[in-house]
N, C-alpha and C. Protein backbone atom coordinates (compact mmCIF):
# COMPACT_ATOMS: atom_id res chain seq x y z
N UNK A 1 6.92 5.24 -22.35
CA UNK A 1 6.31 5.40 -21.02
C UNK A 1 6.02 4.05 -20.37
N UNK A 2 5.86 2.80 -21.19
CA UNK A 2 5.52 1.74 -20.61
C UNK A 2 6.58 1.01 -19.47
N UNK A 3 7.66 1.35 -19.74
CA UNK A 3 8.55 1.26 -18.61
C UNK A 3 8.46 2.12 -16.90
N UNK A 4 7.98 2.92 -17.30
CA UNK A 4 7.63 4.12 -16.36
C UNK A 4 6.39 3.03 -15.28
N UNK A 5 5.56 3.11 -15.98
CA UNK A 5 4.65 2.13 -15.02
C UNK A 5 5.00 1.13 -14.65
N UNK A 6 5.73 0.08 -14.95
CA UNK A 6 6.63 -1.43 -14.72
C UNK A 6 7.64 -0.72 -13.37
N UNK A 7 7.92 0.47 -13.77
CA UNK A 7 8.87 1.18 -12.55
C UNK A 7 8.07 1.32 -11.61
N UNK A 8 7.23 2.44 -11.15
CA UNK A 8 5.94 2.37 -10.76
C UNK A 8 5.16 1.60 -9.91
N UNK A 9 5.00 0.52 -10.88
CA UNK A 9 3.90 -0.39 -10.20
C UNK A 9 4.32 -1.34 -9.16
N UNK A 10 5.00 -1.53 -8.44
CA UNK A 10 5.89 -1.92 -6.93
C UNK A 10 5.21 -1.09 -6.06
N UNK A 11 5.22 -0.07 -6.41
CA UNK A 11 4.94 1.43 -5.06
C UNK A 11 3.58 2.05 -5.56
N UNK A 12 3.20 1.80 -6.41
CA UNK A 12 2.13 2.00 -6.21
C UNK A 12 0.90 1.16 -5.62
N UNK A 13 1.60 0.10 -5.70
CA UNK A 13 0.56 -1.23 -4.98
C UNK A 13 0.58 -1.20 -3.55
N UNK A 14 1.93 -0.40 -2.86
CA UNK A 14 2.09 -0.25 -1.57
C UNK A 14 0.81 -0.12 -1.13
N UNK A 15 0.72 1.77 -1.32
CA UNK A 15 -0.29 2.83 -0.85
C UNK A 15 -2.06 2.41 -1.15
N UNK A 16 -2.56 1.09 -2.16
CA UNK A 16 -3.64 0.48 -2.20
C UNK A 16 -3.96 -0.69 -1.76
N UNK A 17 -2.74 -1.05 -0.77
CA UNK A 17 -3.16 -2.23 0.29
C UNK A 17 -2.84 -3.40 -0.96
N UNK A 18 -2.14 -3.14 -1.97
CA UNK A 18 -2.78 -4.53 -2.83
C UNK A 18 -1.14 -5.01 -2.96
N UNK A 19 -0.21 -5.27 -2.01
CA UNK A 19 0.83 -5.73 -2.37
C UNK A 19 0.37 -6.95 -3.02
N UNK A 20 -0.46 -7.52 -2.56
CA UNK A 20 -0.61 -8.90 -2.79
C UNK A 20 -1.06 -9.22 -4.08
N UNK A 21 -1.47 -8.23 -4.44
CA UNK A 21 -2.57 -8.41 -5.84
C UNK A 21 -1.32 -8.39 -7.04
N UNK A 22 -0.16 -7.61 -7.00
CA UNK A 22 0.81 -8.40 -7.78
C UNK A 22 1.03 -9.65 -8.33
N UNK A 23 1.44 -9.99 -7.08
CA UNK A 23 0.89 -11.94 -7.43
C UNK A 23 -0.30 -12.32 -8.36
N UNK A 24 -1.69 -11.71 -7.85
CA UNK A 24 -2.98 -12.22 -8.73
C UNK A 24 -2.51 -12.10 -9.86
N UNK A 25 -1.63 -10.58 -10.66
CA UNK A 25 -1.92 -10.40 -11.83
C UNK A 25 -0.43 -10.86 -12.54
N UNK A 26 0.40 -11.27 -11.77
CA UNK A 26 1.69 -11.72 -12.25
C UNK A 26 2.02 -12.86 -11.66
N UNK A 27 1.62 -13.76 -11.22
CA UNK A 27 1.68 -14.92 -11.14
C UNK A 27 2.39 -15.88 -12.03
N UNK A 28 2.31 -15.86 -12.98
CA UNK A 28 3.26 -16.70 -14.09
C UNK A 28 4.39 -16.29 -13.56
N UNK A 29 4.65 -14.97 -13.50
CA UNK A 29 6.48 -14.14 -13.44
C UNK A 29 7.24 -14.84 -12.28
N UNK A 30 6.41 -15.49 -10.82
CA UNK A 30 6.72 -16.12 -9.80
C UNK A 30 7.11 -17.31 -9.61
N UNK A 31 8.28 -17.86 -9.40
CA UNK A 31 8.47 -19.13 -9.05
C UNK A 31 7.73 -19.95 -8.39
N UNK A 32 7.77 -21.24 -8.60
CA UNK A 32 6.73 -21.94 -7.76
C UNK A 32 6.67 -21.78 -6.00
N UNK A 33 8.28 -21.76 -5.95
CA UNK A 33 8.50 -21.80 -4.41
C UNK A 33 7.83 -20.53 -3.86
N UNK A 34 8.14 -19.10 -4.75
CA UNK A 34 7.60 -17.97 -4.15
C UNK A 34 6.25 -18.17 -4.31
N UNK A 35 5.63 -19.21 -5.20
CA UNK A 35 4.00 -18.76 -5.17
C UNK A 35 3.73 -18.79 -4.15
N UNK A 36 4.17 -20.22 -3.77
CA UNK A 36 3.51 -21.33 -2.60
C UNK A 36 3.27 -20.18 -1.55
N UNK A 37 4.55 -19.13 -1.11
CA UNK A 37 5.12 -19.58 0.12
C UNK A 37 3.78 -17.70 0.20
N UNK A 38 3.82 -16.87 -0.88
CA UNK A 38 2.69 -15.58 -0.98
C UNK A 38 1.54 -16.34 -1.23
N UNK A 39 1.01 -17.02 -1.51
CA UNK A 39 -0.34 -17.15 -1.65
C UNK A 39 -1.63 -17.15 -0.15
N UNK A 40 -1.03 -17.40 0.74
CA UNK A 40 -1.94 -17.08 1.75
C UNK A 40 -2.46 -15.63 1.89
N UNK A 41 -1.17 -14.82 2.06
CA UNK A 41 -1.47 -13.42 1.26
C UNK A 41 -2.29 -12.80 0.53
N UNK A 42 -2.16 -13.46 -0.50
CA UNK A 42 -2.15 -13.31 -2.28
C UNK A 42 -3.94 -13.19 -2.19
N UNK A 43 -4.17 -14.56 -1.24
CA UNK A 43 -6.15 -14.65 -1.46
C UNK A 43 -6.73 -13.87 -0.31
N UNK A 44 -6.03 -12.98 0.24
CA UNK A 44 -6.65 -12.42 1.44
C UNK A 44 -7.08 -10.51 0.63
N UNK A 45 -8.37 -10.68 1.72
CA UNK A 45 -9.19 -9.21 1.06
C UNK A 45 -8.28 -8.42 0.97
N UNK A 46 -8.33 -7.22 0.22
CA UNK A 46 -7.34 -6.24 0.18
C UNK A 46 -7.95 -5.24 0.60
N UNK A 47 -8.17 -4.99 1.98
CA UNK A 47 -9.16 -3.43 2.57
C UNK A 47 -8.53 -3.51 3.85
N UNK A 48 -8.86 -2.45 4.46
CA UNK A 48 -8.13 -2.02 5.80
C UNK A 48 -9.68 -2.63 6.34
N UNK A 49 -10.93 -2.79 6.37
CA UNK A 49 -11.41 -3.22 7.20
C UNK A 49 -11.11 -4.91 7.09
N UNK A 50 -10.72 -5.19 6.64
CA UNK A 50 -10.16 -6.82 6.46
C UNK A 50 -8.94 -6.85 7.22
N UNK A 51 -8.03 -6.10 7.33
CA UNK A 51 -6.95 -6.14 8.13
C UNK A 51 -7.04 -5.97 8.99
N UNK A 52 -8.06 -4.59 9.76
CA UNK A 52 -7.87 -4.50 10.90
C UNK A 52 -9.19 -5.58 12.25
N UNK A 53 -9.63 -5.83 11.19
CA UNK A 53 -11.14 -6.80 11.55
C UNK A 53 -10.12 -8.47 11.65
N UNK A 54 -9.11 -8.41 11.09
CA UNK A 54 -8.21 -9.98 11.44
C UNK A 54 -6.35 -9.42 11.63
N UNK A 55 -5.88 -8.76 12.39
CA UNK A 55 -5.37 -8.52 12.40
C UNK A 55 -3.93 -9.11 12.63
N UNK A 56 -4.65 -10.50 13.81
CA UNK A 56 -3.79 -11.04 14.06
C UNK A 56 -3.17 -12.04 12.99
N UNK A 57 -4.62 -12.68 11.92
CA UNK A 57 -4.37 -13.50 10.85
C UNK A 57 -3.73 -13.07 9.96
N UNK A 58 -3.72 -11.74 9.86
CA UNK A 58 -2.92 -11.31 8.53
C UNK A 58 -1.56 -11.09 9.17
N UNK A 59 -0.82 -10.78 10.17
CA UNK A 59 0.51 -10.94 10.40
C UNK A 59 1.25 -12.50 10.90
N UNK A 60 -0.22 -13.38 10.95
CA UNK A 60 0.68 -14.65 11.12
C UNK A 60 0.81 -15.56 9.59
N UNK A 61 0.25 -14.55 8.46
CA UNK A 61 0.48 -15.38 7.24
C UNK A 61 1.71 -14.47 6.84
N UNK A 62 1.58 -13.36 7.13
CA UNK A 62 3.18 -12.59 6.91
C UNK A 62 4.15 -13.48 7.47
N UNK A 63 4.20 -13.86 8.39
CA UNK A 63 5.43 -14.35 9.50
C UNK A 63 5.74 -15.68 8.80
N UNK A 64 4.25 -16.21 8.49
CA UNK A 64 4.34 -17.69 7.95
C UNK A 64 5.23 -17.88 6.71
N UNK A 65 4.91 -16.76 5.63
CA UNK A 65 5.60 -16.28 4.31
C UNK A 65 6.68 -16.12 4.92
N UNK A 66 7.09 -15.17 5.81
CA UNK A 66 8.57 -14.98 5.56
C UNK A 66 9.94 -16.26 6.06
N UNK A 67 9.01 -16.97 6.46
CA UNK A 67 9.73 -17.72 6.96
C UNK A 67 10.08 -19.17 5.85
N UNK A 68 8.80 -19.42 4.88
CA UNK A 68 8.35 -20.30 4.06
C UNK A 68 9.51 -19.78 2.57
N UNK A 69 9.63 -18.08 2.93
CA UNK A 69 10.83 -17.96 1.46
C UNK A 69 12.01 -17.85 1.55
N UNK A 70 12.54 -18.39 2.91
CA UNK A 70 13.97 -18.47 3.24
C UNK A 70 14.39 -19.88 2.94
N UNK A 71 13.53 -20.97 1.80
CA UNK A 71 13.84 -22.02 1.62
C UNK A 71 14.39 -21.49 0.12
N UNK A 72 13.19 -20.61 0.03
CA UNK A 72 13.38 -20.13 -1.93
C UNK A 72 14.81 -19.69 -2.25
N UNK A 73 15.63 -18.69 -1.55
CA UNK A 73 16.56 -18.15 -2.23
C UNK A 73 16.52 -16.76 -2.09
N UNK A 74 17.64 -16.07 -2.85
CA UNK A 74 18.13 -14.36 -2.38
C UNK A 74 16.68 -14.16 -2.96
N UNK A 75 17.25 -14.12 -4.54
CA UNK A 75 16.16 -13.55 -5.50
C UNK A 75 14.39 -13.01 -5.24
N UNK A 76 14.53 -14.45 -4.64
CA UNK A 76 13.04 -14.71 -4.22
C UNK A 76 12.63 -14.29 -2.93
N UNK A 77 12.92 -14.08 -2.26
CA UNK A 77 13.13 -13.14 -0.58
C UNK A 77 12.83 -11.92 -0.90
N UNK A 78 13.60 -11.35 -1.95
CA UNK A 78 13.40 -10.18 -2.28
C UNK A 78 12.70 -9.83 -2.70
N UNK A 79 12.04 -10.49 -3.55
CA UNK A 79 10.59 -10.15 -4.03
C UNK A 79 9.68 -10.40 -3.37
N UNK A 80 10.04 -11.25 -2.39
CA UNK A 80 8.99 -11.11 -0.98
C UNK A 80 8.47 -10.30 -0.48
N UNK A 81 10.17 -10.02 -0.43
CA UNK A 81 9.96 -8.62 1.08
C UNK A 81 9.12 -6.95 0.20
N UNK A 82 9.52 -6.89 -1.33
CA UNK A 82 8.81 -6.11 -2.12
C UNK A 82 7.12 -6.28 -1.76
N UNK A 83 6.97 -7.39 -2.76
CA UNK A 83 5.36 -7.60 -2.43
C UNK A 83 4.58 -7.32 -1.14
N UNK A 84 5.37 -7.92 -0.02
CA UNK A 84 4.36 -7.79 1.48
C UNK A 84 4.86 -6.85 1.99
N UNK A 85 5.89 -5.20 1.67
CA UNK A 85 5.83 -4.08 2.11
C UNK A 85 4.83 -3.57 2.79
N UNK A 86 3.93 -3.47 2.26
CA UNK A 86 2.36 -3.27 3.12
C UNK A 86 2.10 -3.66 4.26
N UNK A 87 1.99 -5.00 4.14
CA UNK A 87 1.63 -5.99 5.09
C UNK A 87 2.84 -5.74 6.90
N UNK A 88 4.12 -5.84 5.81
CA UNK A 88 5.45 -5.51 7.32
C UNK A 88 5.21 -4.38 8.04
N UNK A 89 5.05 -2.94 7.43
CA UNK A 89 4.94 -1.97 7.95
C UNK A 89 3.38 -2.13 8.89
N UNK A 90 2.76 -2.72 8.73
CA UNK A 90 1.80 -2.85 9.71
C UNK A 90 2.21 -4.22 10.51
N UNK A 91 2.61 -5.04 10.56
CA UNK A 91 2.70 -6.25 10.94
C UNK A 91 4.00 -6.11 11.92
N UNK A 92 5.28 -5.32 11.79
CA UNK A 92 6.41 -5.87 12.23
C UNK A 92 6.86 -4.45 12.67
N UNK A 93 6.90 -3.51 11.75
CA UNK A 93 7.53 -1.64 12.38
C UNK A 93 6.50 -1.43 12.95
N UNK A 94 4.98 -1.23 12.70
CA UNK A 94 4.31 -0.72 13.61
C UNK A 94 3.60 -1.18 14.87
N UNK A 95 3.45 -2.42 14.91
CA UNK A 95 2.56 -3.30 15.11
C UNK A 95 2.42 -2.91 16.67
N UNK A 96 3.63 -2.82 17.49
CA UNK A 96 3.44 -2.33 19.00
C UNK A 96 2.26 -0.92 19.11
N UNK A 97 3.09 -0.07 17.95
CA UNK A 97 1.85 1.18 18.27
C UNK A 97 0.67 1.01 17.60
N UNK A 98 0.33 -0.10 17.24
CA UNK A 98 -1.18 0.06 16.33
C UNK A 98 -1.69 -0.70 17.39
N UNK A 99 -1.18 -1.89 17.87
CA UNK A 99 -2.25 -2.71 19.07
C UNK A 99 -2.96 -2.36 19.75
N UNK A 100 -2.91 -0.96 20.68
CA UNK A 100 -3.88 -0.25 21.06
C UNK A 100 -5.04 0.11 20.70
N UNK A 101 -5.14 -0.10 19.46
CA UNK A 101 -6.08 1.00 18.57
C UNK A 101 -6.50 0.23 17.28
N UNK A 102 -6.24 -1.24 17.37
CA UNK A 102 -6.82 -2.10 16.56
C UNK A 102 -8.12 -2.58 16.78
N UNK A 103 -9.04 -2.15 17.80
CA UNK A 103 -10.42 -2.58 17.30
C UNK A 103 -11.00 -1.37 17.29
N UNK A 104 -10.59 0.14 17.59
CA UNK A 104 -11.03 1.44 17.47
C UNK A 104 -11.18 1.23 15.72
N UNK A 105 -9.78 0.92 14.97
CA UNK A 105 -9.62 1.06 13.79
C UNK A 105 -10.68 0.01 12.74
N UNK A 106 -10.60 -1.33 13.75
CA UNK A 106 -11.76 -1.98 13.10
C UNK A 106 -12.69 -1.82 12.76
N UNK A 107 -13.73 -1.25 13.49
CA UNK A 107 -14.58 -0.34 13.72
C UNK A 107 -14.40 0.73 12.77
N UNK A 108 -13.91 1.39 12.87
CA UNK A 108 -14.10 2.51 12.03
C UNK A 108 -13.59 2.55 10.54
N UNK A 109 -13.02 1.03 10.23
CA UNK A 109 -12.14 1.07 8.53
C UNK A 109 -13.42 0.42 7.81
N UNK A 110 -14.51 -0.11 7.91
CA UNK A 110 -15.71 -0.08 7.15
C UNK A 110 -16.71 0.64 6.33
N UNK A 111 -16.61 1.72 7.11
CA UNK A 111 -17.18 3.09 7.06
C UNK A 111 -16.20 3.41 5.41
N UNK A 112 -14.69 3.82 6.21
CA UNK A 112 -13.67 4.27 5.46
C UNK A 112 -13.39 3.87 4.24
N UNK A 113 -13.67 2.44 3.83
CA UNK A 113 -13.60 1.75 3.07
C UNK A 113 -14.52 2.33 1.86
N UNK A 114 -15.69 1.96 2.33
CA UNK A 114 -16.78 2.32 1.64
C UNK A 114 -16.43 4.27 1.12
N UNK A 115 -16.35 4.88 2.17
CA UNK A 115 -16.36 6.21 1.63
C UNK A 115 -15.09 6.45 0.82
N UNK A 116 -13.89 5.91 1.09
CA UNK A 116 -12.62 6.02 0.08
C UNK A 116 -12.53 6.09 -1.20
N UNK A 117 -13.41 4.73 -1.51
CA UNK A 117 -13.47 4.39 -2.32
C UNK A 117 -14.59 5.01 -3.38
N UNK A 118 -15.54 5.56 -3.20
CA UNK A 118 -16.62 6.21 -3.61
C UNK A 118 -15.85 7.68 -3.74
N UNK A 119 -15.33 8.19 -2.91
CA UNK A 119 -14.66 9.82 -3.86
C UNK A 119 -13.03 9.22 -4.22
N UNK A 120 -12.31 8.44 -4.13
CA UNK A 120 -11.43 8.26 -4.94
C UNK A 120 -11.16 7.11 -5.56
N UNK A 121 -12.00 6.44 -6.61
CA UNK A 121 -12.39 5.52 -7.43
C UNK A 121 -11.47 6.35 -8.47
N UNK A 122 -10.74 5.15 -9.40
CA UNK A 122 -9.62 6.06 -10.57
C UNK A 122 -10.54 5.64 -11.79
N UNK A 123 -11.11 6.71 -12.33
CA UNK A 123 -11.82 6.73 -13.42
C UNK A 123 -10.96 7.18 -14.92
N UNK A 124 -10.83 5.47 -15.46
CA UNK A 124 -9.91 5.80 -16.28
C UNK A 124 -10.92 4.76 -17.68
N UNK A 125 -10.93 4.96 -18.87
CA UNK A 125 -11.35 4.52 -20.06
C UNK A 125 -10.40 3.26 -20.66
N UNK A 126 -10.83 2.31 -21.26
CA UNK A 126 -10.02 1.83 -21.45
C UNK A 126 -8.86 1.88 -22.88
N UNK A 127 -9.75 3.25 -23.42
CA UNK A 127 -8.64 4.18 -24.79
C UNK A 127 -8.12 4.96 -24.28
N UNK A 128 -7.97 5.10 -22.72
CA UNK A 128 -6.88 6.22 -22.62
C UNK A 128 -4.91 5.49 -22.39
N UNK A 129 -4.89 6.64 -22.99
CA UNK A 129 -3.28 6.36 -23.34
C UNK A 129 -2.56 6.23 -21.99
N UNK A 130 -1.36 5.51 -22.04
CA UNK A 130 -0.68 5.01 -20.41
C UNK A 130 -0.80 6.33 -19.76
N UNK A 131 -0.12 7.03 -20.27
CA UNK A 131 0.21 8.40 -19.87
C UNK A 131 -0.85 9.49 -18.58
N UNK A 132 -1.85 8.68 -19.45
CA UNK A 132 -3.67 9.03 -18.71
C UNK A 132 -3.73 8.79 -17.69
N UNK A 133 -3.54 7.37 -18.24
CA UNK A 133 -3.71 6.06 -16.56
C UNK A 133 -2.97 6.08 -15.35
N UNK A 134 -1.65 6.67 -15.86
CA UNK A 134 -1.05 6.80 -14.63
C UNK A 134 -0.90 7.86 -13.93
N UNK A 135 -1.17 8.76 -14.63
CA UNK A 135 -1.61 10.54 -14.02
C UNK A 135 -2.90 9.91 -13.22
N UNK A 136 -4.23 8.98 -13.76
CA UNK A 136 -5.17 8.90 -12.72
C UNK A 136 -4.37 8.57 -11.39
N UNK A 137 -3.92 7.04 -12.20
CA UNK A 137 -3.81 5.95 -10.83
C UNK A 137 -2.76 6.66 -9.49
N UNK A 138 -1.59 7.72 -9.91
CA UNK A 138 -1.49 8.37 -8.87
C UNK A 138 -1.86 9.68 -8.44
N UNK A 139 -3.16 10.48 -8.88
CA UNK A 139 -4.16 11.08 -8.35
C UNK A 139 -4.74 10.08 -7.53
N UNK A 140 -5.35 8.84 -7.80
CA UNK A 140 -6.33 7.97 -7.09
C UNK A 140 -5.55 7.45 -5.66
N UNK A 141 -4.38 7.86 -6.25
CA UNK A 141 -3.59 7.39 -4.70
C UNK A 141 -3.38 8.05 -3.56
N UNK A 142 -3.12 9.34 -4.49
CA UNK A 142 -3.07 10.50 -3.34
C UNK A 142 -4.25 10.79 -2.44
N UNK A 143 -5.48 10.54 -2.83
CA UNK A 143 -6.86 10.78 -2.51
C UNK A 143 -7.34 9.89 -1.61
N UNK A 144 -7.15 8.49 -2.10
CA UNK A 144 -7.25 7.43 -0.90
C UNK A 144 -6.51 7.74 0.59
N UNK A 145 -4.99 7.48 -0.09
CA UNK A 145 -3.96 8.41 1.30
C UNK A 145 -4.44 8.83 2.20
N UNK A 146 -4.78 10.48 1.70
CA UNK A 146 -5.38 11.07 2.52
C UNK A 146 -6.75 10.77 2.99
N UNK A 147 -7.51 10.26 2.39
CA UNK A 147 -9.22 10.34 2.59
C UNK A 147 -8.89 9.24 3.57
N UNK A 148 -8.11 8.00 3.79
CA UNK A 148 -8.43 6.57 4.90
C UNK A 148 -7.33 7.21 5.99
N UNK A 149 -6.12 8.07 6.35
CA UNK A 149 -6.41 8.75 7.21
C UNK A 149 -6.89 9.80 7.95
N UNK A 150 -7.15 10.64 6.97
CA UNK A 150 -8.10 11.76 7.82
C UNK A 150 -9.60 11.12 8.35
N UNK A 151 -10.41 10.32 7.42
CA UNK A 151 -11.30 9.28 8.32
C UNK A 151 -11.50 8.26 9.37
N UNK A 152 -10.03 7.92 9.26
CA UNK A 152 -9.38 7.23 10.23
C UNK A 152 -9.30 7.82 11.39
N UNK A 153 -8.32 8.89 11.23
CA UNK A 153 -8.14 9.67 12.79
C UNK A 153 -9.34 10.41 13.21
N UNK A 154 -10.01 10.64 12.53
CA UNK A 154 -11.00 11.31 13.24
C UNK A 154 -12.10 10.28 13.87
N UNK A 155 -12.05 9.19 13.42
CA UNK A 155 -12.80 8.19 14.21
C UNK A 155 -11.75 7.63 15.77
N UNK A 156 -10.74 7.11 15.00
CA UNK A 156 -9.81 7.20 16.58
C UNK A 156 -8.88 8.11 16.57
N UNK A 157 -9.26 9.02 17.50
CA UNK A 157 -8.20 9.83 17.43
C UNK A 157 -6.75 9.73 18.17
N UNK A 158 -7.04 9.17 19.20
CA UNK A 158 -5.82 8.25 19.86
C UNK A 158 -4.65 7.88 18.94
N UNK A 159 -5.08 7.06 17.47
CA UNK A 159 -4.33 6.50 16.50
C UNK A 159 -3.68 7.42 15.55
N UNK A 160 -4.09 8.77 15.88
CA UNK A 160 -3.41 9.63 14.70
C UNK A 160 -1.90 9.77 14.50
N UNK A 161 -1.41 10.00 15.50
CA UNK A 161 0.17 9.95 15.10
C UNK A 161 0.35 8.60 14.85
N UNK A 162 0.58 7.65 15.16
CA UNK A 162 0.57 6.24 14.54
C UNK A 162 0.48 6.38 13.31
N UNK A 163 -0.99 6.64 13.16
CA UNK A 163 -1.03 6.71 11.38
C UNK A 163 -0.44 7.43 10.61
N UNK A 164 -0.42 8.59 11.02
CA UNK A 164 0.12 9.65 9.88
C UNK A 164 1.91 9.06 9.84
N UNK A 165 2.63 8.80 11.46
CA UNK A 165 3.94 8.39 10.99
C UNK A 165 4.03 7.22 10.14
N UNK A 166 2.66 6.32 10.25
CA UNK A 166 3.01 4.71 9.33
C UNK A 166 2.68 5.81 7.50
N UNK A 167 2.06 6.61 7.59
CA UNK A 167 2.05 7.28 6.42
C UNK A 167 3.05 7.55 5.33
N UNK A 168 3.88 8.30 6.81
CA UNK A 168 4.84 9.12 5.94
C UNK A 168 6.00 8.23 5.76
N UNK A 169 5.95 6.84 6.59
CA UNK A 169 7.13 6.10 6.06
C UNK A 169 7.02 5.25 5.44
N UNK A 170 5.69 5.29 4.88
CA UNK A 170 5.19 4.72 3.57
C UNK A 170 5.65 5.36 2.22
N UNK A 171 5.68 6.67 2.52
CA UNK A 171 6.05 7.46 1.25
C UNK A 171 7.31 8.00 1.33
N UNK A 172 7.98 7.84 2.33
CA UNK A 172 9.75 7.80 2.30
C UNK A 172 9.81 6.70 1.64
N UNK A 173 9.62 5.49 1.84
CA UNK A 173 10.13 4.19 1.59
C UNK A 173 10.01 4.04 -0.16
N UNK A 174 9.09 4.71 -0.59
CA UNK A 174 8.58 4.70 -1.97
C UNK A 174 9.36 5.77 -2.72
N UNK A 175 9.50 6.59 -2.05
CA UNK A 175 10.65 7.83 -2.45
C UNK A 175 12.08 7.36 -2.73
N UNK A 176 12.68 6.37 -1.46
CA UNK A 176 13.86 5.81 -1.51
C UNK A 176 14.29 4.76 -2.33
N UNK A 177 12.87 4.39 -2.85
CA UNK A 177 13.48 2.84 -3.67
C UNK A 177 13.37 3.18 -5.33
N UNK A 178 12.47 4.30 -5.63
CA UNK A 178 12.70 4.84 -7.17
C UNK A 178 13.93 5.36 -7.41
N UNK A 179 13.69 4.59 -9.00
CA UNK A 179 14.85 5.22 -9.81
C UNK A 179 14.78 6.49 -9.92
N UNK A 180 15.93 6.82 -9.69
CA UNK A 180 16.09 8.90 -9.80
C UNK A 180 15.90 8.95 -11.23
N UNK A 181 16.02 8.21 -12.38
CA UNK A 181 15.93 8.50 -13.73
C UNK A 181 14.20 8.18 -13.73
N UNK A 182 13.58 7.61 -13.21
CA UNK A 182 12.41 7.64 -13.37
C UNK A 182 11.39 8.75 -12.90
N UNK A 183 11.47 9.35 -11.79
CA UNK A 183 11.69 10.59 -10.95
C UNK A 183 11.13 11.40 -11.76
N UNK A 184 12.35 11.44 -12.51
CA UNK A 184 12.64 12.32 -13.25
C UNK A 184 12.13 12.74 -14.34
N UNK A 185 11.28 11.25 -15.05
CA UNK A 185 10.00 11.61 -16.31
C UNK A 185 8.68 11.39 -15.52
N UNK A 186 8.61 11.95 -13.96
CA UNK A 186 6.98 11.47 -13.60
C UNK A 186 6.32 13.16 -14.10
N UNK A 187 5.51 13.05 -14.17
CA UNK A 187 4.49 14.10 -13.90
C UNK A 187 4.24 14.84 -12.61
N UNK A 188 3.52 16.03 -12.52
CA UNK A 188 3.49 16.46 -11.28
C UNK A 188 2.37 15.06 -10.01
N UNK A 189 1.56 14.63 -10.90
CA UNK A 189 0.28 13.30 -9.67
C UNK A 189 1.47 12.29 -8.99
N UNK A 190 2.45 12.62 -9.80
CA UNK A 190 3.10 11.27 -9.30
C UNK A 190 4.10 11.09 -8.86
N UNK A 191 4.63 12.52 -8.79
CA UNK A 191 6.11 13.02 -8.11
C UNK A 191 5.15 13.82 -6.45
N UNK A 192 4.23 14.33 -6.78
CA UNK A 192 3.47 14.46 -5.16
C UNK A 192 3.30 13.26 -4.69
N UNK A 193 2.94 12.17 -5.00
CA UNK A 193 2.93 10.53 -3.85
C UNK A 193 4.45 10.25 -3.44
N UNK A 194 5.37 10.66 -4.63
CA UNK A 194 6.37 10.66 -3.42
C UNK A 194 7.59 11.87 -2.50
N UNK A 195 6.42 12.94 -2.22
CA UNK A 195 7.05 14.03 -1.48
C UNK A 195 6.42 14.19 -1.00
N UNK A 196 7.65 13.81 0.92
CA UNK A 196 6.72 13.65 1.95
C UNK A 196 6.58 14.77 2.62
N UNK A 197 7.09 15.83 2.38
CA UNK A 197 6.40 16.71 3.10
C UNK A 197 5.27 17.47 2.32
N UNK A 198 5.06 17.29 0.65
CA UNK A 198 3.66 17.43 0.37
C UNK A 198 3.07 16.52 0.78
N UNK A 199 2.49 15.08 0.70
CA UNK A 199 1.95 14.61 1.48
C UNK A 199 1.62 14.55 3.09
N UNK A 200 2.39 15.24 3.79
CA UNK A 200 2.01 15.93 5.04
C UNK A 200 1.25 16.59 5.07
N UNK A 201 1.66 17.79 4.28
CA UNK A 201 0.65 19.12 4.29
C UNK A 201 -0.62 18.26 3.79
N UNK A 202 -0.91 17.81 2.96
CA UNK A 202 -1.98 17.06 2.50
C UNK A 202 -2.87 16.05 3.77
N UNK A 203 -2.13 14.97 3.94
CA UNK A 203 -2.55 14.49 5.09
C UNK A 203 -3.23 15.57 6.16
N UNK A 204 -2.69 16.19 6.82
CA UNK A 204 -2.50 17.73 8.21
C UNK A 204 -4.10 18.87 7.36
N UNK A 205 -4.20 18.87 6.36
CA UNK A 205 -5.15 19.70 6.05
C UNK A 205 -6.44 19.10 6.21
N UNK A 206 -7.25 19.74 6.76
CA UNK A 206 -8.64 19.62 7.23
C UNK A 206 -9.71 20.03 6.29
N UNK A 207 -9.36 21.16 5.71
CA UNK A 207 -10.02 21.64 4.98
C UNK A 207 -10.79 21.25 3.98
């Protein structure tokens, strides 16, 4: 199974804002050039009220990175463009339709933050077997998902389609880049983060 999570753990860092936190915890694995060029990134908060409270700073260290790893090489680009997935889809695909609704969202991702995190905290032991951990960690994902936009839109509601589409092409994108052999040994927590029309229905439910 330990391969399963090494598969995994790319896309799952998407959906917790923590592309960056890769880097924190794999840092050795990174070339110097790629450190250099993610580390502005790398030390920046990992919360949507941090993003949307600097919005403009966090897409000019994206821009700054992407431009800083076209000295590095293929290899290293690519693991760029992996790591700051997060960051682009807000920074570069969405960025026209979120501008509107970036200090509604400011405003209201503090709150979100705080409450997200308090009902979907991944409560895992540190004797539980991988197998455990990763049945939590994508329960804990699915829960966030949904809990920072349904809190979201209901604070701006203006921003809801925005969000829910930056949602769901969050979880296409995560759908499209797994191995079908991996797929294929997930569990049910972790084959729902990447099916987007369960995650719709999920997202869309009020209840």
């Amino acid at each position: 199974l330990a391969h399963l999570l090494v598969e995994m753990r790319p896309f799952l860092l998407i959906l917790l804002v923590a592309g960056a936190s890769a880097y924190q915890e794999k840092k050795d694995e990174l070339s110097p050039c790629l450190s250099e060029c993610i580390q502005p990134l790398a030390k920046m908060e990992r919360s949507f009220a941090f993003i949307f409270n600097n919005f403009e700073k966090v897409c000019e260290n994206l821009e700054r990175g992407a431009h800083c790893v076209m000295k590095c090489g293929g290899e290293d680009a690519q693991r760029f463009h992996q790591l700051t997935a997060f960051y682009r889809l807000y920074c570069v695909d969405y960025e026209e339709e979120l501008e509107p609704h970036v200090s509604c969202l400011a405003r209201a991702s503090q709150g979100s933050d705080k409450e997200c995190k308090r009902r979907c905290a991944m409560k895992v032991e540190k004797q539980h077997e991988k197998e455990k951990k990763m049945k939590h960690a994508c329960s804990s994902i699915e829960c966030s998902t949904v809990c920072y936009y349904q809190l979201l839109s209901e604070e701006c509601p203006n921003a809801q389609d925005v969000l829910l589409n930056l949602n769901l092409r969050q979880i296409s994108e995560m759908a499209s880049t797994l191995d079908p052999k991996v797929h294929g040994e997930l569990g049910d927590e972790c084959r729902h983060i990447h099916d987007t029309e369960y995650m719709r229905r999920k997202l869309l439910d009020r209840r």
